[in-house]
Protein backbone atom coordinates (compact mmCIF):
# COMPACT_ATOMS: atom_id res chain seq x y z
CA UNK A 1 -9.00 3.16 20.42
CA UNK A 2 -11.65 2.76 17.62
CA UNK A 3 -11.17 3.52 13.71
CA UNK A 4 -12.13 6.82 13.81
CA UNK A 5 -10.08 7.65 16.25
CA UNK A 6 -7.15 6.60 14.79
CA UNK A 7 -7.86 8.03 11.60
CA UNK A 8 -8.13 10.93 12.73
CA UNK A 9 -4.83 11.27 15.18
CA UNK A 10 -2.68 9.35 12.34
CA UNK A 11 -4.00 11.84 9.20
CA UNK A 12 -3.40 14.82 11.13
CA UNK A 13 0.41 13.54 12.06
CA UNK A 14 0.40 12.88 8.78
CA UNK A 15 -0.05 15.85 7.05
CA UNK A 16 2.10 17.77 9.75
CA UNK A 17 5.35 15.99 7.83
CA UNK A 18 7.19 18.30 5.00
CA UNK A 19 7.38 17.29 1.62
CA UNK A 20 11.28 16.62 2.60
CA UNK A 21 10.18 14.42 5.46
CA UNK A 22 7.30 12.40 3.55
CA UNK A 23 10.37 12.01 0.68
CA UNK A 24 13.34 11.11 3.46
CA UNK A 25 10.64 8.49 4.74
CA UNK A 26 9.81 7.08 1.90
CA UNK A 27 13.41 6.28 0.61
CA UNK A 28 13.54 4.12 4.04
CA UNK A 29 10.36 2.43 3.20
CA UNK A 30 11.97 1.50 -0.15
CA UNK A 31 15.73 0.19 1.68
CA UNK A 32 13.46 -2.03 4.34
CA UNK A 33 11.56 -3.05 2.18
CA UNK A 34 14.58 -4.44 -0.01
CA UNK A 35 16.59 -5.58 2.35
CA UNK A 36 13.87 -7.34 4.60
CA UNK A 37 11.41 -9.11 2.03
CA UNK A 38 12.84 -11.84 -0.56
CA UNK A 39 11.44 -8.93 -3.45
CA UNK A 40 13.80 -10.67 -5.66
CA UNK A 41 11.85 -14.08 -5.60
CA UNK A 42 8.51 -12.57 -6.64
CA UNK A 43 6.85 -12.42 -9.55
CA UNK A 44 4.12 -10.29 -8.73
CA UNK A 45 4.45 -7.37 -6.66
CA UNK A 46 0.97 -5.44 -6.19
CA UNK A 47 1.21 -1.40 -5.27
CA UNK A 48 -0.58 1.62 -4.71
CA UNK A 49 0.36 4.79 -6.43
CA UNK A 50 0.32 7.53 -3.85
CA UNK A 51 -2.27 10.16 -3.14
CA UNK A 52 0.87 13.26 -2.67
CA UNK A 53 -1.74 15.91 -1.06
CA UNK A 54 -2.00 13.24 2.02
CA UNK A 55 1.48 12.81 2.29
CA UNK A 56 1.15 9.32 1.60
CA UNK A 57 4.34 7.43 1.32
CA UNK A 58 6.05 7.75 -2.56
CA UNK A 59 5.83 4.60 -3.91
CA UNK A 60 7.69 5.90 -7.23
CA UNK A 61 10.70 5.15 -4.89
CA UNK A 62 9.97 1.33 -4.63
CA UNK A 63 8.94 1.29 -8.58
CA UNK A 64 11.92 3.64 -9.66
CA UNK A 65 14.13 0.80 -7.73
CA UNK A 66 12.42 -1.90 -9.66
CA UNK A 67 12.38 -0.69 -13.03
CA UNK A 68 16.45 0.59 -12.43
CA UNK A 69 17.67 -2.78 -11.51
CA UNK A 70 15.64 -4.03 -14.24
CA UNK A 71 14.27 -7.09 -11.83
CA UNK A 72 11.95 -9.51 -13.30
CA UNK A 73 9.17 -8.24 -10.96
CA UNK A 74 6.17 -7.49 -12.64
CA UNK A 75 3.72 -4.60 -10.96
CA UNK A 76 0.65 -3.81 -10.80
CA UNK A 77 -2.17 -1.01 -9.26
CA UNK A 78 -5.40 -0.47 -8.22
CA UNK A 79 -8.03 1.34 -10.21
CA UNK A 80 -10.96 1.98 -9.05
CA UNK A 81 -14.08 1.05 -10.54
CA UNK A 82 -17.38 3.59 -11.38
CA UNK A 83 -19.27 1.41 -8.86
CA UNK A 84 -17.01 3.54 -6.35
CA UNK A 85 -16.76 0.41 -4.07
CA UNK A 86 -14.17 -2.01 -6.30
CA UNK A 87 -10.80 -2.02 -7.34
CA UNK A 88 -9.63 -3.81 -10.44
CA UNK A 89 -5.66 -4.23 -10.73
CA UNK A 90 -3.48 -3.45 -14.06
CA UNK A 91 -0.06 -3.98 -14.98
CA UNK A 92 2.43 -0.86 -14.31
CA UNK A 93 5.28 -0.35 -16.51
CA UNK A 94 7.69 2.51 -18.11
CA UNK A 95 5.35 2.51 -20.65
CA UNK A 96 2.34 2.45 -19.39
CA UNK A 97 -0.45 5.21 -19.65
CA UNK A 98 -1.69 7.06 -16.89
CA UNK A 99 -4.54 9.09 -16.11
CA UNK A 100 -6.11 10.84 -12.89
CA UNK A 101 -8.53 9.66 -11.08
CA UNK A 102 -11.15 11.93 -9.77
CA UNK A 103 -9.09 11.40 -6.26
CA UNK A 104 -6.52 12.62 -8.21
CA UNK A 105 -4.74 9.52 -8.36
CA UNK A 106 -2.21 8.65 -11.40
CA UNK A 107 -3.95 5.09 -12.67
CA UNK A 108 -2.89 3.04 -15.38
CA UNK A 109 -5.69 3.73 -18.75
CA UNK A 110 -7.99 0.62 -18.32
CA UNK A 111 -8.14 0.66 -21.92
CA UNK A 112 -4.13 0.33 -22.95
CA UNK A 113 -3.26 -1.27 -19.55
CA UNK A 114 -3.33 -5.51 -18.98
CA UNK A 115 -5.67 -5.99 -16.15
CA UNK A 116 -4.06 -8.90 -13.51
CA UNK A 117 -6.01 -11.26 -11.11
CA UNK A 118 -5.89 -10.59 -7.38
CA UNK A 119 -4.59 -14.36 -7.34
CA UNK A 120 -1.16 -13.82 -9.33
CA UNK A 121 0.22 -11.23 -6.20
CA UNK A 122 3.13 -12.83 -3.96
CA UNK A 123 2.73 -9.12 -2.47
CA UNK A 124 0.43 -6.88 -1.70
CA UNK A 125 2.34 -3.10 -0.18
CA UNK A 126 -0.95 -1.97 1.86
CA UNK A 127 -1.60 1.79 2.20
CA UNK A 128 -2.86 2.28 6.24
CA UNK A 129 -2.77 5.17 8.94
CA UNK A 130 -2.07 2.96 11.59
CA UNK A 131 -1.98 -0.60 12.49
CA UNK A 132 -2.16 -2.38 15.64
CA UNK A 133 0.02 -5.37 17.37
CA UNK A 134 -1.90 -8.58 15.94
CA UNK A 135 -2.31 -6.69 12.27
CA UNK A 136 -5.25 -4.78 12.13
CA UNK A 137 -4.59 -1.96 9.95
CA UNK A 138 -6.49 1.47 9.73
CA UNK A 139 -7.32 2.92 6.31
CA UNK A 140 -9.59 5.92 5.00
CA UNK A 141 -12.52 3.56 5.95
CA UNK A 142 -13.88 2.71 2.50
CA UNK A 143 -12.98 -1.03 2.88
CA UNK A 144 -11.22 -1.39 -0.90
CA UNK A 145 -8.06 -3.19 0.41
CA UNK A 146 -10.09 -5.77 2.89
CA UNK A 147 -12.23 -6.34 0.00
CA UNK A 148 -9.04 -6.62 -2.64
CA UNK A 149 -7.11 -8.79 -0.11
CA UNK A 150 -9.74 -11.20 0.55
CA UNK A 151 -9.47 -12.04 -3.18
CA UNK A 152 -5.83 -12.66 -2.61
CA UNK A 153 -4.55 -16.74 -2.77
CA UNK A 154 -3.63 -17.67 0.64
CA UNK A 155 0.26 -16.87 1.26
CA UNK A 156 0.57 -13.65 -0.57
CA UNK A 157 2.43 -10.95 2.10
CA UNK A 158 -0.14 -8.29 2.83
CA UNK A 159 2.49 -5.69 3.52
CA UNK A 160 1.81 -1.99 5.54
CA UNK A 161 3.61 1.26 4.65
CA UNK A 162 3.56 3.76 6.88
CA UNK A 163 5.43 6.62 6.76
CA UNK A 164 4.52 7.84 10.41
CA UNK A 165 7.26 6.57 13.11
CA UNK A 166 5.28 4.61 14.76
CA UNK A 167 4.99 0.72 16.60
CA UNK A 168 1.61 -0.73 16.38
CA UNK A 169 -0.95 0.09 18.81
CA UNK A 170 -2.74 -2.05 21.48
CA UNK A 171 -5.45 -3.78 19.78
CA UNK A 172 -8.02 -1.57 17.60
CA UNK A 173 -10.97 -2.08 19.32
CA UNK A 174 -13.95 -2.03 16.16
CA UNK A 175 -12.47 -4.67 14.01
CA UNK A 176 -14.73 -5.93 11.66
CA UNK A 177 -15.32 -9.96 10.70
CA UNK A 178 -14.73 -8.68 7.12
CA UNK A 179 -11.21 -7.03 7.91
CA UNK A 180 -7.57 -8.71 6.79
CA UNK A 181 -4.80 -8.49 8.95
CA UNK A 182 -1.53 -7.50 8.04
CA UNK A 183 1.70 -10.25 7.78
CA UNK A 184 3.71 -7.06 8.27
CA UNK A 185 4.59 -3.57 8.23
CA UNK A 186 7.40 -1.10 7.34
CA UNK A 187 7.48 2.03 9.13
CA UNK A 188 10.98 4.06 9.06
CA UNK A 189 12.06 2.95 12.21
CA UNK A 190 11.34 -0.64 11.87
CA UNK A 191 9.30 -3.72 10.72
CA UNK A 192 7.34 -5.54 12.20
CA UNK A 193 5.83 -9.35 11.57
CA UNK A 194 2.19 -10.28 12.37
């Protein structure tokens, strides 16, 4: 299947899930994540804060986890820039400021927040609608993350969550040359290495 296709089957399963569902999801996207990843052992841990009117998963989960075990994990999110084709990446804590984004996205203030270097992440939790079996992963089709994670140092886990249960696909059949695969991806029923 190409991109669009995808896209378009995934986001409509997608936005069929509850608010109970996307919430019960999301708390097993956290436990895999923490039980299957050495999370402990990174510094860096880069995340996306989730866009809740597309039932993407809730990533407070993962940060509430964080913060309440009071790891030495740092965070950090996208913002994105007024070119409308960038992302720049700032530190996320308790304290820090946030404002909407005309997506209506929560992002940290670019003006109180530290910004971070794509090169500092030992993980990178990728938002996607569906992925396929060598890694490919299907987004909204604005190419931020392939352009973020080619910026990446070589070694940092490019991670997919995906609150859909689903197994990758067969192969998506568009890929691009400019495209990053996946190391892995959490789904509720399972993960899976690339």
């Amino acid at each position: 299947m190409t991109k669009p296709e995808l896209r378009r089957a995934a986001l409509a399963r997608r936005l069929a899930l509850t608010p109970s569902e996307v919430a019960q999801r999301s708390d097993q996207l956290c436990e895999r994540l923490f039980r299957e990843f050495p999370v402990a052992r990174w510094q860096w841990l880069h995340l996306f804060l989730p866009l809740a009117k597309r039932n993407e998963p809730d990533i407070w989960a993962i940060i509430r986890w964080v913060w309440g075990e009071e790891m030495p994990l740092r965070l950090a999110v996208p913002v994105v820039q007024p070119d409308g084709i960038s992302l720049k990446h700032y530190e996320l804590t308790p304290d820090t400021q946030l404002v909407q984004s005309r997506w209506g996205i929560d992002e940290p203030d670019p003006a109180t927040a530290l910004e971070v270097a794509p090169a500092l992440f030992d993980a990178v939790l990728v938002p996607l609608l569906a992925v396929d079996k060598t890694g490919q992963r299907v987004g909204y089709g604005g190419g931020f993350y392939d352009r973020f994670l080619a910026q990446c140092r070589p070694g940092t886990a490019f991670i997919g969550l995906n609150v859909l249960d689903e197994a990758p696909t067969g192969r998506i059949a568009d890929v691009l040359p400019t495209d990053i695969p996946l190391t892995a991806c959490i789904t509720p029923d399972g993960v899976w290495r690339f």
